[in-house]
Protein backbone atom coordinates (compact mmCIF):
# COMPACT_ATOMS: atom_id res chain seq x y z
CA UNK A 1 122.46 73.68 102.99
CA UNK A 2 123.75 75.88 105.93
CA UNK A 3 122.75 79.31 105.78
CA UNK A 4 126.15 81.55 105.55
CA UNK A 5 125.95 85.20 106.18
CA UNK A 6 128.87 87.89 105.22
CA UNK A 7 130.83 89.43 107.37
CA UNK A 8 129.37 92.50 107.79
CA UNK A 9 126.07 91.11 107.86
CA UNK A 10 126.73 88.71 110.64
CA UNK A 11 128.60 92.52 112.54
CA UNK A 12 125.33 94.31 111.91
CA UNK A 13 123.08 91.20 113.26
CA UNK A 14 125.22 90.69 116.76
CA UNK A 15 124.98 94.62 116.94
CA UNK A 16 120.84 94.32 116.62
CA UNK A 17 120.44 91.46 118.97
CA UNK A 18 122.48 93.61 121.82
CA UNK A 19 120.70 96.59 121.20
CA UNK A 20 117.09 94.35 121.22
CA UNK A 21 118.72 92.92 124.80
CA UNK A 22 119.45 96.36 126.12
CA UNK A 23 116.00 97.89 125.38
CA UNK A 24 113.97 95.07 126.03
CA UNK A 25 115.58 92.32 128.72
CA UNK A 26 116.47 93.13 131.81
CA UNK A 27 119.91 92.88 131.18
CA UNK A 28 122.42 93.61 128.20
CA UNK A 29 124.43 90.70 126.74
CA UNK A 30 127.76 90.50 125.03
CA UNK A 31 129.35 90.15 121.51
CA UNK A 32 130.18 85.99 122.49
CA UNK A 33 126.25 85.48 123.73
CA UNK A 34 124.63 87.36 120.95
CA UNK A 35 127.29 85.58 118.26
CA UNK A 36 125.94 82.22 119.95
CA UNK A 37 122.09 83.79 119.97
CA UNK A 38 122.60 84.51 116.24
CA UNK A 39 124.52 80.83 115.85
CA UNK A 40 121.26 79.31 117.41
CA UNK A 41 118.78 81.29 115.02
CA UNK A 42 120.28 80.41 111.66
CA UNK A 43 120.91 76.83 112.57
CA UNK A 44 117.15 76.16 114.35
CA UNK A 45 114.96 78.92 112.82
CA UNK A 46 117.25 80.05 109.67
CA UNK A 47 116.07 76.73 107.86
CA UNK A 48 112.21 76.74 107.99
CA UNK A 49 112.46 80.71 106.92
CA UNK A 50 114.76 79.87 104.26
CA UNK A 51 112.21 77.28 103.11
CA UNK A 52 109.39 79.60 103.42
CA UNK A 53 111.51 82.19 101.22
CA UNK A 54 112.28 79.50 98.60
CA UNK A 55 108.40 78.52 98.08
CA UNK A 56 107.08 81.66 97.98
CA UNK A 57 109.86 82.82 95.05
CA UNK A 58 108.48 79.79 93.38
CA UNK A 59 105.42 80.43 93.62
CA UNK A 60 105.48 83.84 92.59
CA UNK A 61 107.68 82.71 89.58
CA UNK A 62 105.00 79.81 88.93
CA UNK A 63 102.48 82.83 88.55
CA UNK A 64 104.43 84.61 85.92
CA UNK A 65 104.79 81.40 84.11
CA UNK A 66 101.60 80.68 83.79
CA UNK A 67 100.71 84.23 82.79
CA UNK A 68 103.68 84.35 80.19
CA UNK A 69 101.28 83.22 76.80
CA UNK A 70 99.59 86.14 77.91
CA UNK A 71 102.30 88.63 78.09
CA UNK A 72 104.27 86.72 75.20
CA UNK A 73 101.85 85.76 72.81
CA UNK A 74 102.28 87.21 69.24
CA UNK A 75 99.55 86.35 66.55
CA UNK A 76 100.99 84.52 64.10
CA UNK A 77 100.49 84.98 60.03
CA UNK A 78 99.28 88.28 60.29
CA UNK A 79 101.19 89.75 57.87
CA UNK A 80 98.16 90.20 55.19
CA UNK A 81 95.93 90.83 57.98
CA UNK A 82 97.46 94.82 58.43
CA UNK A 83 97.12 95.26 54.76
């Protein structure tokens, strides 16, 4: 599954990646090498954090399942019970 980013997302990232050249390499780089930089990074690293993202939501969701008879759980037959 390739990892597609929006428009203005993709805008914002290339502008980040020059500005991280510019205050921390010794030289800048342009819109075409940091659109290539951010090319590299979602095909090569994008994947395994994607991955990472997807297990941790289900295993957060696998938590709230399991706790769900707990936060669900009504008694049942308890209507002469009250009276």
């Amino acid at each position: 599954m390739a990892i597609k980013l929006g428009k203005e997302t993709e805008e914002r990232l290339i502008t980040s990646i020059r500005r991280y050249f510019d205050a921390n390499m010794d030289e800048g780089i342009g819109d075409l090498r940091a659109r290539m930089l951010l090319d590299f990074c979602l095909r090569e690293l994008g994947p395994s954090i994607y991955n990472q993202a997807i297990a941790d939501a289900q295993s957060a969701m696998q938590e709230r399942i399991a706790e769900l008879d707990v936060h669900c759980y009504e008694h049942e037959f308890s209507y002469w019970s009250k009276k």
